[in-house]
Every structure is written in structure tokens, then in C-alpha cells.
Protein backbone atom coordinates (compact mmCIF):
# COMPACT_ATOMS: atom_id res chain seq x y z
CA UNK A 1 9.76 -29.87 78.12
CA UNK A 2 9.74 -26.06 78.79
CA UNK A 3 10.36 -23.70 75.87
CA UNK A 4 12.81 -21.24 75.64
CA UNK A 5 11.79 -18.18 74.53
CA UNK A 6 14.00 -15.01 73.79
CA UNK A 7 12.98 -11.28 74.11
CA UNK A 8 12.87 -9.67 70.35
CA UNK A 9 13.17 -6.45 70.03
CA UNK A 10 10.70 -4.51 68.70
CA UNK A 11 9.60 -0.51 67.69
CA UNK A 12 5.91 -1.23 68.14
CA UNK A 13 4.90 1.30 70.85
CA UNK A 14 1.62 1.15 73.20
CA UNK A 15 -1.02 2.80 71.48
CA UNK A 16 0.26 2.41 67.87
CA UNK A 17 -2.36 1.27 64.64
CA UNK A 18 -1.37 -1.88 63.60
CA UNK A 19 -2.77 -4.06 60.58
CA UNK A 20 -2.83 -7.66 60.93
CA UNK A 21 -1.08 -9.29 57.84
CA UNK A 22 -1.64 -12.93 59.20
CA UNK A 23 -3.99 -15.02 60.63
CA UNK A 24 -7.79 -15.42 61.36
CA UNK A 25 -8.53 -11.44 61.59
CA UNK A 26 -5.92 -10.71 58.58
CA UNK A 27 -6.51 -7.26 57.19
CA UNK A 28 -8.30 -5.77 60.58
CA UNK A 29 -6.26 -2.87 62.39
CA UNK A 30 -6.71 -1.47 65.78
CA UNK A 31 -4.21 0.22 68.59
CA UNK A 32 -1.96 -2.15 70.79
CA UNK A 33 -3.30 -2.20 74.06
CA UNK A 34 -0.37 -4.17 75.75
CA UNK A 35 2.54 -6.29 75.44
CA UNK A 36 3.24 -9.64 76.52
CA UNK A 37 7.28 -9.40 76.02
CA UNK A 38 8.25 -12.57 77.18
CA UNK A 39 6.56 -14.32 74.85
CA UNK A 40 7.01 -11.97 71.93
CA UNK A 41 2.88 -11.15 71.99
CA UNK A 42 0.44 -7.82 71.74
CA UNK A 43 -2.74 -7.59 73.12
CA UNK A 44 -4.76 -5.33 69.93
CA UNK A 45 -7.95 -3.67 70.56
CA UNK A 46 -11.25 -5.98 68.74
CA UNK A 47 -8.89 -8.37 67.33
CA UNK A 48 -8.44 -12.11 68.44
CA UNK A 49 -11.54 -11.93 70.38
CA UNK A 50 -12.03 -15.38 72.53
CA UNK A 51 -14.98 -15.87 74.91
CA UNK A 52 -14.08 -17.14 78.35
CA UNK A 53 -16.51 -18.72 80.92
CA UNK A 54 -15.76 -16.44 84.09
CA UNK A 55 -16.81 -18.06 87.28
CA UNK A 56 -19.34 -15.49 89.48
CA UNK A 57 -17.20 -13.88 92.49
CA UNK A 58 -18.24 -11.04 95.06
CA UNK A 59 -16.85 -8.93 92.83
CA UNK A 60 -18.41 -9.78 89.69
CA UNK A 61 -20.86 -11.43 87.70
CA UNK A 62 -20.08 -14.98 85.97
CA UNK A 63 -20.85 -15.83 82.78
CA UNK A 64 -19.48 -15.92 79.47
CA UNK A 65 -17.07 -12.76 78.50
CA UNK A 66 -15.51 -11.83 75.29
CA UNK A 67 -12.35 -10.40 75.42
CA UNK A 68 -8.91 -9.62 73.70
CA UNK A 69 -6.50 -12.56 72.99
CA UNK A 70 -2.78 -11.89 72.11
CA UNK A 71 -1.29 -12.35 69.16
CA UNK A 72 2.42 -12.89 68.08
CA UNK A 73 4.20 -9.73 67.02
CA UNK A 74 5.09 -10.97 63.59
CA UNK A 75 1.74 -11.00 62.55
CA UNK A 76 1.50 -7.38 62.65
CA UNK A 77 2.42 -4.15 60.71
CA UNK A 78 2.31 -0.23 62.03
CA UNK A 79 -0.10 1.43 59.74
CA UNK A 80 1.74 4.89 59.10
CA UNK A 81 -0.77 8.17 60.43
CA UNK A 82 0.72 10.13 57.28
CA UNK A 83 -0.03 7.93 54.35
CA UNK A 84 -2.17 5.44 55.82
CA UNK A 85 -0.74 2.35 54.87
CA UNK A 86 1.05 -0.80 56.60
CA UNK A 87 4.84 -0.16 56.30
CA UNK A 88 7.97 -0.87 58.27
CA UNK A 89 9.59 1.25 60.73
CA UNK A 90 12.84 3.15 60.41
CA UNK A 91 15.09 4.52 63.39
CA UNK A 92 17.21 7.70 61.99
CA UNK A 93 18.66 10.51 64.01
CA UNK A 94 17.40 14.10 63.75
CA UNK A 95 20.31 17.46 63.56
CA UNK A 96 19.74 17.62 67.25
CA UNK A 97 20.47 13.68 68.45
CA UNK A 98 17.28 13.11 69.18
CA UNK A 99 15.95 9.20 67.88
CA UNK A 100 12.44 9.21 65.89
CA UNK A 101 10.91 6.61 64.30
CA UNK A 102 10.15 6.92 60.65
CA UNK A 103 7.99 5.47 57.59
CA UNK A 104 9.86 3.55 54.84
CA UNK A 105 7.30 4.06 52.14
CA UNK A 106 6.82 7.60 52.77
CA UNK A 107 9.94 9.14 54.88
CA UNK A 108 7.51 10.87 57.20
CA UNK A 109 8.63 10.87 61.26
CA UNK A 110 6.34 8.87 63.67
């Protein structure tokens, strides 16, 4: 049976800290690298590490590779750059219209 999954939306950016609040590397932070959005997932820099056996091509050598894993969305936090600490994100709009993204334990703009 094939599963169903649904888009979430999210106001995690490419290139944002996160701290991982859940899971084997709980507590670790790093930037997002990518985003798998079909199946709600980030691909963070050093964490979920898995080693893969990578069969030898023209191209490149085989062997076995450590690399970057995903890891569900929920299981991470934005680490604010002004007070340094895992928070949620805000949306608000500035005097001019223009859409920022803000810190709820501090008030400071992303």
C-alpha cells in the first residue's frame, strides 16, 4: 500500500542553523543543506550520517562513503543568530509591506 503524504508548510529556509530536538543526534545543530518536500524531510550538514557501499564506476572510486541522511522536519528547531537559542519562527509585516521572519523569544527579525 502506497502512502500518502501531504506537503507541510514550513519557514525553514536553505542555509538556516537548526538544532535537532529529537532523535539519535538530539542537541547537534548545523545549516540545512536541502529539502526533500515531498516527504516533509531536510538534508542538515554532519547530522544523520549513514555509510553507503558505493559500487566503483568510471567516474569514481567504490567503497564505503559516509554521507548526510534526511531527517523529518519536526525534529528540528531554527537556532535564532541574535540570541542563540532554538526558538520558533514568527511571520509579521514591516511599515513598508515587506514579510520577515522573526524570533519569538527575543522579537529580533531573521
Amino acid at each position: 500500500m502506497a502512502r500518502i503524504y501531504s506537503e507541510m508548510k514550513t519557514k525553514l529556509k536553505k542555509n538556516d542553523k537548526v538544532k535537532v530536538i529529537q532523535g539519535k543526534d538530539k542537541g547537534k545543530e548545523g545549516n540545512i543543506l536541502s529539502f526533500v518536500p515531498k516527504k516533509n524531510r531536510i538534508v542538515v550538514e554532519g547530522i544523520n550520517i549513514i555509510k553507503k557501499h558505493q559500487k566503483a564506476t568510471q567516474m569514481s572510486k567504490g567503497g564505503i562513503i559516509e554521507k548526510e541522511a534526511s531527517i523529518h522536519i519536526t525534529n528540528v528547531m531554527l537556532v535564532c543568530p541574535h540570541c542563540s537559542k532554538a526558538t520558533r519562527i514568527g511571520i509579521k509585516y514591516l511599515d513598508n509591506g515587506e514579510k520577515v521572519r522573526y524570533c519569538k523569544k527575543c522579537g529580533e527579525t531573521i
